[in-house]
C-alpha atoms as a PDB file:
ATOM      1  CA  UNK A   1    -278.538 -55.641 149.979  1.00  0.00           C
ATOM      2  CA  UNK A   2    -275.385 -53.796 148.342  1.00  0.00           C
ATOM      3  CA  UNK A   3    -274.941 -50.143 149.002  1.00  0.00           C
ATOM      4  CA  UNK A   4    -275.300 -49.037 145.293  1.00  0.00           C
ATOM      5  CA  UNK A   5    -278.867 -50.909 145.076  1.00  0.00           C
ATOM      6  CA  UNK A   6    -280.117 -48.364 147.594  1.00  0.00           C
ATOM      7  CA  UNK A   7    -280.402 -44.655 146.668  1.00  0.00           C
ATOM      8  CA  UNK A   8    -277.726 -41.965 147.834  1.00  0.00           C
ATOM      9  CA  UNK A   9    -278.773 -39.624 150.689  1.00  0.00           C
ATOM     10  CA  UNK A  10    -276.167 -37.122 151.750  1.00  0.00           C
ATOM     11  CA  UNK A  11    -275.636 -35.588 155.190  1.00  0.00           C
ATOM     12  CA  UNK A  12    -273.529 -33.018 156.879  1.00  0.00           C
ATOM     13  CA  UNK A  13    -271.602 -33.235 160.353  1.00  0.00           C
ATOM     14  CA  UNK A  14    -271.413 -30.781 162.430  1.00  0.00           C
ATOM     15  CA  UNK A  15    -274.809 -29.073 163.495  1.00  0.00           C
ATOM     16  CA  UNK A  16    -277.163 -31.876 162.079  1.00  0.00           C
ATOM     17  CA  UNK A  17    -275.464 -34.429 164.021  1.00  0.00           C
ATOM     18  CA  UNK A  18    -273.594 -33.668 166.514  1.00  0.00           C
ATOM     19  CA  UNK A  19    -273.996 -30.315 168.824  1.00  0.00           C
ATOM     20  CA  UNK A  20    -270.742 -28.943 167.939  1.00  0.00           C
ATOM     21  CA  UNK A  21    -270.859 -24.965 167.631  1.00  0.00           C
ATOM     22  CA  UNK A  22    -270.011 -23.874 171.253  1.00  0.00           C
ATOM     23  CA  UNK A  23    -266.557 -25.540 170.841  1.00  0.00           C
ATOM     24  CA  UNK A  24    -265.718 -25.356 167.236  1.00  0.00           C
ATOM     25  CA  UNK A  25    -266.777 -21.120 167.444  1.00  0.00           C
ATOM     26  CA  UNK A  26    -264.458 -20.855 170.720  1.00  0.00           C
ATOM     27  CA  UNK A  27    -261.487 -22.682 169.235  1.00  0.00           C
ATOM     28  CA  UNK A  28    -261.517 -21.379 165.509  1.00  0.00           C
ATOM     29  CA  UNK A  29    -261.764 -17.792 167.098  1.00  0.00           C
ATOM     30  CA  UNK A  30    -258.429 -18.618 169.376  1.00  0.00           C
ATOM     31  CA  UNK A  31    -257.364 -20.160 166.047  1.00  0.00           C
ATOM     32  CA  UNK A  32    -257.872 -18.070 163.687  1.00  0.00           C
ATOM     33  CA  UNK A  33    -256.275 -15.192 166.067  1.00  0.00           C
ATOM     34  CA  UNK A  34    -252.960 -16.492 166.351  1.00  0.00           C
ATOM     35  CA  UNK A  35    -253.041 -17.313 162.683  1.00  0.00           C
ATOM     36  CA  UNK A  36    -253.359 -13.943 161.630  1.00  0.00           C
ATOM     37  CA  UNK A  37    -257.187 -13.896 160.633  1.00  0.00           C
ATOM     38  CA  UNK A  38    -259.075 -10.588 161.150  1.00  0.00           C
ATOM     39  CA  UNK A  39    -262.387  -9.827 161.398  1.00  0.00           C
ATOM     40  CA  UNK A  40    -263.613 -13.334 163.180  1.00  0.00           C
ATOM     41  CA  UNK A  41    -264.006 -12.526 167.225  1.00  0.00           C
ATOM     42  CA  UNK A  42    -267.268 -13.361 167.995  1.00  0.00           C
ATOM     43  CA  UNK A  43    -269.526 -16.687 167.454  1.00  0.00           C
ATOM     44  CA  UNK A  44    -271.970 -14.074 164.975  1.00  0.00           C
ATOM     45  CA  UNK A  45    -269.040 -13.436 162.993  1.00  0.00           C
ATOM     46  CA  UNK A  46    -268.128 -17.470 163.180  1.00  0.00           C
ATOM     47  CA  UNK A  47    -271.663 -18.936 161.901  1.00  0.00           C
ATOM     48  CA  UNK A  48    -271.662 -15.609 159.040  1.00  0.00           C
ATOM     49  CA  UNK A  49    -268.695 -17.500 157.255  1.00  0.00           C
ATOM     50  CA  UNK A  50    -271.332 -20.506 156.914  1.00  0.00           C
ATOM     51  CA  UNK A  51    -273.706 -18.404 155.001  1.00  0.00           C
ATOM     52  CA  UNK A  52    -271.438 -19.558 151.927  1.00  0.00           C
ATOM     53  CA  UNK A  53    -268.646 -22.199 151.602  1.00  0.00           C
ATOM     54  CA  UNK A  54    -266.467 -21.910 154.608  1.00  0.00           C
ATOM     55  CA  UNK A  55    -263.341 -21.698 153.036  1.00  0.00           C
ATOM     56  CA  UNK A  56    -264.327 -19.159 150.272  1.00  0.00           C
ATOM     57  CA  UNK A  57    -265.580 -17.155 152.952  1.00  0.00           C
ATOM     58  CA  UNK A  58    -262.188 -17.285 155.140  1.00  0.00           C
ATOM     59  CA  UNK A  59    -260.635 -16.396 151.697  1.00  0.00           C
ATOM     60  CA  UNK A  60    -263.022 -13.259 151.488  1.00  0.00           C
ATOM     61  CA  UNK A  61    -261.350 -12.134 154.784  1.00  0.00           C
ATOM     62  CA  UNK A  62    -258.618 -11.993 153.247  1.00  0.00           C
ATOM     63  CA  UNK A  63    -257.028 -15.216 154.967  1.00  0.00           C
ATOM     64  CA  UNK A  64    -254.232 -16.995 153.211  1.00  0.00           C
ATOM     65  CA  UNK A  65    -254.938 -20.746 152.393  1.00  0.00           C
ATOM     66  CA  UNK A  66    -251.773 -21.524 155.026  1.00  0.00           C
ATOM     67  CA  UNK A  67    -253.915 -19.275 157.758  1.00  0.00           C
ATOM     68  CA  UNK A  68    -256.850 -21.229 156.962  1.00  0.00           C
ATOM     69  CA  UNK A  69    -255.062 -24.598 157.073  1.00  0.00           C
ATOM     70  CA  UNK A  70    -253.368 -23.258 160.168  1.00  0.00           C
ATOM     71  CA  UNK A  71    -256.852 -22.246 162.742  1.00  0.00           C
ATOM     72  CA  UNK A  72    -258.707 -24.734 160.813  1.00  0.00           C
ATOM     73  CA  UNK A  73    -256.364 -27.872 161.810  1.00  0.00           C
ATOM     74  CA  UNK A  74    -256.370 -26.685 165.723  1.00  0.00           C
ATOM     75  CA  UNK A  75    -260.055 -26.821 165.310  1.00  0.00           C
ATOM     76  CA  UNK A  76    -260.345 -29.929 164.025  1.00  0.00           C
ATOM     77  CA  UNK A  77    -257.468 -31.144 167.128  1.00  0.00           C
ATOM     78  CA  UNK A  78    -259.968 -29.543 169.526  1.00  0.00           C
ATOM     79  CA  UNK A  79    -263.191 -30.762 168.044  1.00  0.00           C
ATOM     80  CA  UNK A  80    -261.168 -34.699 168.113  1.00  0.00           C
ATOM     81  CA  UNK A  81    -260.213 -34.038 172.025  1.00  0.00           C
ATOM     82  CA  UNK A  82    -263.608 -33.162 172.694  1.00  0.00           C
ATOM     83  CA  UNK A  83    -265.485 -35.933 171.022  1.00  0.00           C
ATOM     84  CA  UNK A  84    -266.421 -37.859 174.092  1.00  0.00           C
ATOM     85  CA  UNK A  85    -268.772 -35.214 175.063  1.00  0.00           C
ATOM     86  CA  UNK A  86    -269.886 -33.194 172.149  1.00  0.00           C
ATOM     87  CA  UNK A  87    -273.186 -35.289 172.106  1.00  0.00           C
ATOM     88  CA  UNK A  88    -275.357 -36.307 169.003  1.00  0.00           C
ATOM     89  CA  UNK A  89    -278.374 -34.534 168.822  1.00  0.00           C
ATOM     90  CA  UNK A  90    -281.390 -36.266 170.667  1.00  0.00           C
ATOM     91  CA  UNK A  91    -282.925 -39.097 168.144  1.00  0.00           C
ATOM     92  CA  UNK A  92    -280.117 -38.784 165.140  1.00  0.00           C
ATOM     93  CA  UNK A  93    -278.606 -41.405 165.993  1.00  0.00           C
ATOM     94  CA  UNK A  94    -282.224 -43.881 166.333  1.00  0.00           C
ATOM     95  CA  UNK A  95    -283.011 -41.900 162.545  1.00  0.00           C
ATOM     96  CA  UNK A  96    -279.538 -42.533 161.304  1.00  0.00           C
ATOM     97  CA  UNK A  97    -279.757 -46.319 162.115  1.00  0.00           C
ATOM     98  CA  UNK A  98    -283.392 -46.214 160.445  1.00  0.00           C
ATOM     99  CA  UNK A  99    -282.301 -44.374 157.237  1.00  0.00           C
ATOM    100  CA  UNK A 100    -279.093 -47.118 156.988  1.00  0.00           C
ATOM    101  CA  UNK A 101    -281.440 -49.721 156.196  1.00  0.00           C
ATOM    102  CA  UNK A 102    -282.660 -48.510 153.292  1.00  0.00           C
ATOM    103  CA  UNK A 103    -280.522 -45.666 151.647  1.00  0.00           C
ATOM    104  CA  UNK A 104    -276.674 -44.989 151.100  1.00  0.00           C
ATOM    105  CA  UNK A 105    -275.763 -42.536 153.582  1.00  0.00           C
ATOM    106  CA  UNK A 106    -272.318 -40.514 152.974  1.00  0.00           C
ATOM    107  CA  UNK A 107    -271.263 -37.339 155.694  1.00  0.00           C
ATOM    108  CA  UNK A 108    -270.197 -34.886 154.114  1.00  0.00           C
ATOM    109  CA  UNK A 109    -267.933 -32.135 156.144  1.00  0.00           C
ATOM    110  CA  UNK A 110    -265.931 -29.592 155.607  1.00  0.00           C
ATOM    111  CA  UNK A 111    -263.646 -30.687 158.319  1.00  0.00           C
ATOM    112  CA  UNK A 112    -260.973 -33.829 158.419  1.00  0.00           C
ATOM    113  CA  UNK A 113    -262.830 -37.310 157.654  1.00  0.00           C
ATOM    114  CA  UNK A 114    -261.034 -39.035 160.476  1.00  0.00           C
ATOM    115  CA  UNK A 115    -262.656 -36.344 162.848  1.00  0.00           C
ATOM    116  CA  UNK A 116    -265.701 -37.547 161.733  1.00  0.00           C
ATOM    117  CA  UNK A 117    -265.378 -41.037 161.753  1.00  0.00           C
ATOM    118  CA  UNK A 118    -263.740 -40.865 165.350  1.00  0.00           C
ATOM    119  CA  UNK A 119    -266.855 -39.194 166.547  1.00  0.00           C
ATOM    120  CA  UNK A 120    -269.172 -41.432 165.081  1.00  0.00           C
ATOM    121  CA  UNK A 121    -267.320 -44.731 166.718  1.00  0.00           C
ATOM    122  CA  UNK A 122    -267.164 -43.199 169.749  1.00  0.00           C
ATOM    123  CA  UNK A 123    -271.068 -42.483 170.243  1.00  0.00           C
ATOM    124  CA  UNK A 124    -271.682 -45.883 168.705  1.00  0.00           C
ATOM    125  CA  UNK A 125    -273.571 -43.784 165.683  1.00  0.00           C
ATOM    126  CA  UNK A 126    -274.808 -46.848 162.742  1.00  0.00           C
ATOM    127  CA  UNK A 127    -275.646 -45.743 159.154  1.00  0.00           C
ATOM    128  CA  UNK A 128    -273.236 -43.998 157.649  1.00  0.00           C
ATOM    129  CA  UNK A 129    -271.535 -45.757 154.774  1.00  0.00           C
ATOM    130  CA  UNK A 130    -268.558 -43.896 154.499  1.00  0.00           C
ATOM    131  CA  UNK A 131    -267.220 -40.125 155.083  1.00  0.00           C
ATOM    132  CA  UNK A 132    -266.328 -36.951 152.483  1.00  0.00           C
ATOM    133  CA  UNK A 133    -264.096 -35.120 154.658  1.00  0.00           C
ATOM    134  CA  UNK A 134    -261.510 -32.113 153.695  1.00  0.00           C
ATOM    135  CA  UNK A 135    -259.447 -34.737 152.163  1.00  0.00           C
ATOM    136  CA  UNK A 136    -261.720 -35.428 149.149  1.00  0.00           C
ATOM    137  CA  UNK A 137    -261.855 -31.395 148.210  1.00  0.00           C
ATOM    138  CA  UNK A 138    -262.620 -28.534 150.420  1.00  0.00           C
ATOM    139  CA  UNK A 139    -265.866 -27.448 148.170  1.00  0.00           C
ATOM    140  CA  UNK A 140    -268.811 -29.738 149.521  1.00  0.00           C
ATOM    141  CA  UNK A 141    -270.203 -28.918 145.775  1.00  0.00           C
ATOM    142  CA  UNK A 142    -267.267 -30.497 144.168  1.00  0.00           C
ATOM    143  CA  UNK A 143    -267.856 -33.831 146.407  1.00  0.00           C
ATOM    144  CA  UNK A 144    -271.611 -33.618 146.042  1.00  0.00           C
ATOM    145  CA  UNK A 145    -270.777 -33.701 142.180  1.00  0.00           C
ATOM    146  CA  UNK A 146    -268.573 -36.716 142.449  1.00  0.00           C
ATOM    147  CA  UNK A 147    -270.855 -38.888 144.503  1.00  0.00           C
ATOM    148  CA  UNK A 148    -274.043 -37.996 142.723  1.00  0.00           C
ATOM    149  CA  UNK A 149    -272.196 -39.089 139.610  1.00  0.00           C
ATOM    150  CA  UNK A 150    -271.468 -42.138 141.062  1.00  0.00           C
ATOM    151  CA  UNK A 151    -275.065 -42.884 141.956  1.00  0.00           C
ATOM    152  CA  UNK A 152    -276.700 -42.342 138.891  1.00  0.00           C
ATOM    153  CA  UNK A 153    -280.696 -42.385 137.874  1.00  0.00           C
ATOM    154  CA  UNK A 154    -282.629 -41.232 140.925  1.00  0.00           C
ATOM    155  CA  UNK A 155    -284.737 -39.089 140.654  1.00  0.00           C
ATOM    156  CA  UNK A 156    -283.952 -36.819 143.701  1.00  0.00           C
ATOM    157  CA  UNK A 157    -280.454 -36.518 145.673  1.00  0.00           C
ATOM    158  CA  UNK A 158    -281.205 -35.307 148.973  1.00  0.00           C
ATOM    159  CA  UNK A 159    -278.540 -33.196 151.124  1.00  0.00           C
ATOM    160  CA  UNK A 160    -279.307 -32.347 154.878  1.00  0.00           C
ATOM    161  CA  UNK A 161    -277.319 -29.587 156.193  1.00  0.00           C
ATOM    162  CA  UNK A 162    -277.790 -26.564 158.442  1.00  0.00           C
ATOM    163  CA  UNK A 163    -276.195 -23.418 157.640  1.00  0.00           C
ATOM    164  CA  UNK A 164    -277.102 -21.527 154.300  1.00  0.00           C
ATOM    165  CA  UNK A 165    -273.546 -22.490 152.313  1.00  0.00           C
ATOM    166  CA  UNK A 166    -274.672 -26.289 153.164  1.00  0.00           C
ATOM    167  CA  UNK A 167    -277.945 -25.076 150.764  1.00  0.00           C
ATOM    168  CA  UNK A 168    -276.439 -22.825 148.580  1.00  0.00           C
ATOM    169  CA  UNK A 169    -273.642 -25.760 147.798  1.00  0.00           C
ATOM    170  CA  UNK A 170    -275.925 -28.564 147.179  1.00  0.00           C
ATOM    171  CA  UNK A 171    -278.014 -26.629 144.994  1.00  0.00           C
ATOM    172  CA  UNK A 172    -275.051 -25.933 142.779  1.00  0.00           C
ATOM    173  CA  UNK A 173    -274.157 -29.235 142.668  1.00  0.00           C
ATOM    174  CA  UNK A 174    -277.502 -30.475 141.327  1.00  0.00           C
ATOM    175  CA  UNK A 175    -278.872 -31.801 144.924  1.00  0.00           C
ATOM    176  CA  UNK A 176    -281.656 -30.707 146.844  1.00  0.00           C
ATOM    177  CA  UNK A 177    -280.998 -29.532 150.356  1.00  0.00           C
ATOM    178  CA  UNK A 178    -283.185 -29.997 153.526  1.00  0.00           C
ATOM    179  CA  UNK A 179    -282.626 -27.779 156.388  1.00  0.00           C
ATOM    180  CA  UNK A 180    -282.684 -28.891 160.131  1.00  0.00           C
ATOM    181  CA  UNK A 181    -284.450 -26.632 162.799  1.00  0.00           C
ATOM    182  CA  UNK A 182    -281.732 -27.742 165.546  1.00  0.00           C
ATOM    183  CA  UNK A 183    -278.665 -26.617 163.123  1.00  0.00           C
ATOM    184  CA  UNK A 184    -276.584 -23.482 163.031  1.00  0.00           C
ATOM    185  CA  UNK A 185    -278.469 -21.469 160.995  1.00  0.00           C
ATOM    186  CA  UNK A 186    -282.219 -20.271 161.827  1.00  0.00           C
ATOM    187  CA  UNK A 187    -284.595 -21.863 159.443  1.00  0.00           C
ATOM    188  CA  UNK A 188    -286.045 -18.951 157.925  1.00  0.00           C
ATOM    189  CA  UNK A 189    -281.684 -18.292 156.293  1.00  0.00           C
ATOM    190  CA  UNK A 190    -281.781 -21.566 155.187  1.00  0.00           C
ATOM    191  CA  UNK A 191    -285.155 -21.129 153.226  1.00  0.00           C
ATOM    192  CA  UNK A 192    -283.747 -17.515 152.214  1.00  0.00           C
ATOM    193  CA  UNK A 193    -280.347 -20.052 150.717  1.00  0.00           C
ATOM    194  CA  UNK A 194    -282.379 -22.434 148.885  1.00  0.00           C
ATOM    195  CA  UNK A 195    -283.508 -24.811 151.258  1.00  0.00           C
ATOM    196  CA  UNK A 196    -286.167 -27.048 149.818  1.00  0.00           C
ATOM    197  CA  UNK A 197    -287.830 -28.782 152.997  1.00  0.00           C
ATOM    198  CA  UNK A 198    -287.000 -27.848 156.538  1.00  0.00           C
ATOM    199  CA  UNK A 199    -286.919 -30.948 159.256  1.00  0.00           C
ATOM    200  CA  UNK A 200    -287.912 -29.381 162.653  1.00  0.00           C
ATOM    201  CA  UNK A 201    -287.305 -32.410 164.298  1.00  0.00           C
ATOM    202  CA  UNK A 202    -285.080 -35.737 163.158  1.00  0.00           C
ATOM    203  CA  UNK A 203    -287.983 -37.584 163.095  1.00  0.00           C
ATOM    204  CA  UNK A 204    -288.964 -35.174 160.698  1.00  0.00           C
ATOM    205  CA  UNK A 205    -286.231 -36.664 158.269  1.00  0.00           C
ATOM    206  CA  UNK A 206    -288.180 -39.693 158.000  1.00  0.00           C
ATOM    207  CA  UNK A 207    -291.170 -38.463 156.482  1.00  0.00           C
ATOM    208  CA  UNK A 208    -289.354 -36.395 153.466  1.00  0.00           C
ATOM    209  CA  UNK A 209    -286.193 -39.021 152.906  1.00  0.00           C
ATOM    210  CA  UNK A 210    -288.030 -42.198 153.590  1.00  0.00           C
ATOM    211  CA  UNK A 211    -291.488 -42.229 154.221  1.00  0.00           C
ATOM    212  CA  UNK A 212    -292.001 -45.793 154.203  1.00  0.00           C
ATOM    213  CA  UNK A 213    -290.217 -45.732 157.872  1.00  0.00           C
ATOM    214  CA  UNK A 214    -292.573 -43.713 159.067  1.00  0.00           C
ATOM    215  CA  UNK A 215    -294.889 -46.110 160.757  1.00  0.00           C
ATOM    216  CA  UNK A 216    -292.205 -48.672 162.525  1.00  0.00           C
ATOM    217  CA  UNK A 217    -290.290 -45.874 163.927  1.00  0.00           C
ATOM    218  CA  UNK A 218    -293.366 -44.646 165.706  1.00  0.00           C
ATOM    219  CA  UNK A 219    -294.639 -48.260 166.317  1.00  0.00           C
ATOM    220  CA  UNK A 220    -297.804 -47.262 164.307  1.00  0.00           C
ATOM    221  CA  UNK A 221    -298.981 -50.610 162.135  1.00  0.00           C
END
C-alpha cells in the first residue's frame, strides 16, 4: 500500500510523544539567559510561549531571530544528548505502530528534524513516514498548509498536539486539532485554543483517528 493511498494524519513531537518538558524548560531557560532573552526564568513562563507559535511568541519578548536561533539550537543539542532517556509516553509507541498501518503519519515540530528522527530510531518508535522539522519553516501552519495540499480530498486532516499554539496553528491552516491529556498544556487551554477532540489516553487516538483499530488493539473480535 503506497503512502499517498492512505489519508494524512499529522502529529507533533515533543509532549505527545515523548516526555520532554523537564529538560527542554531547564535548558531553553539557561539558553535563552545567556542569549540575552528576558522575561523567560521559570518553566510557567516556558510552556506560556506555547500558548501561540513558539517563535512569534519569543519575538513578542522582544528576542532577536539570532537570540532565538542562539537558546533554541542549545536546546535542541541538549534535547539530542538526552534522547536515550527522555522516554516515549506509555502506549505511543504500540498506537503509533497501529496508526502506520493505515494512515500517513508526518511529525511535525518546531524543533530540528534530525532531533526528531534521532529520537525516534533510538526508542525503536514505527509509523512515522517522514519528519517537518524547523528546516521546512518555523510556522507549523505554513507546513500544515504544504502537506495538506499535498494530500488532497479528505474530508478531515487531523493534527494531534498539546499546547494551545499546536491548536491555534492547525486551525489556521485548515486542520483540525486533537488535544492530548498527557501534553504540556491542561486540557481545558487546549479546548479554550480550538481543540476539537481531546485524547485522555493514546489509546484514545484510536477511536477518533481510526476507529476501525479499535477492536484488534484491545483484542476484542
Amino acid at each position: 500500500m503506497s503512502s499517498h493511498s492512505r489519508d494524512l494524519l499529522m502529529v507533533d513531537h515533543d509532549g505527545v510523544l515523548v516526555d520532554s518538558f523537564d529538560v527542554f524548560s531547564a535548558t531553553f531557560i539557561d539558553a535563552g539567559h545567556a542569549a540575552g532573552i528576558v522575561g523567560v526564568d521559570t518553566p510557567d513562563e516556558v510552556l506560556a510561549l506555547f500558548e501561540d507559535n513558539l517563535y512569534a511568541s519569543l519575538r513578542a519578548h522582544g528576542a532577536s531571530d539570532a537570540q532565538i536561533a542562539s537558546a533554541l539550537g542549545k536546546t535542541a543539542e541538549a534535547l539530542n544528548h538526552a534522547s536515550h532517556w527522555l522516554r516515549p509516553f506509555p502506549l505511543v509507541p504500540q498506537v503509533l505502530a497501529d496508526l502506520g498501518e493505515v494512515r500517513t503519519i508526518v511529525l511535525v515540530t518546531s524543533g530540528p528534524g534530525a532531533v526528531a528522527e534521532n529520537w525516534l530510531r533510538r526508542h525503536g518508535v514505527v509509523g512515522i513516514d517522514h519528519v517537518a522539522g524547523a528546516e521546512n519553516g518555523l510556522s507549523k501552519a505554513d507546513k500544515i498548509r504544504t502537506l495538506v495540499s499535498a494530500h488532497p480530498g479528505q474530508d478531515v486532516y487531523w493534527f494531534v498536539g498539546d499546547t494551545a499554539g499546536d491548536m491555534r496553528e492547525a486551525r489556521a491552516a485548515g486542520a483540525t486539532p486533537v488535544g492530548v491529556g498527557w501534553g504540556w498544556h491542561d486540557p481545558e487551554l487546549l479546548i479554550a485554543a480550538g481543540a476539537e477532540r481531546i485524547a485522555a489516553t493514546p489509546a484514545d487516538l484510536l477511536g477518533i483517528l481510526a476507529p476501525e483499530l479499535t477492536a484488534d488493539f484491545f483484542g476484542v473480535d
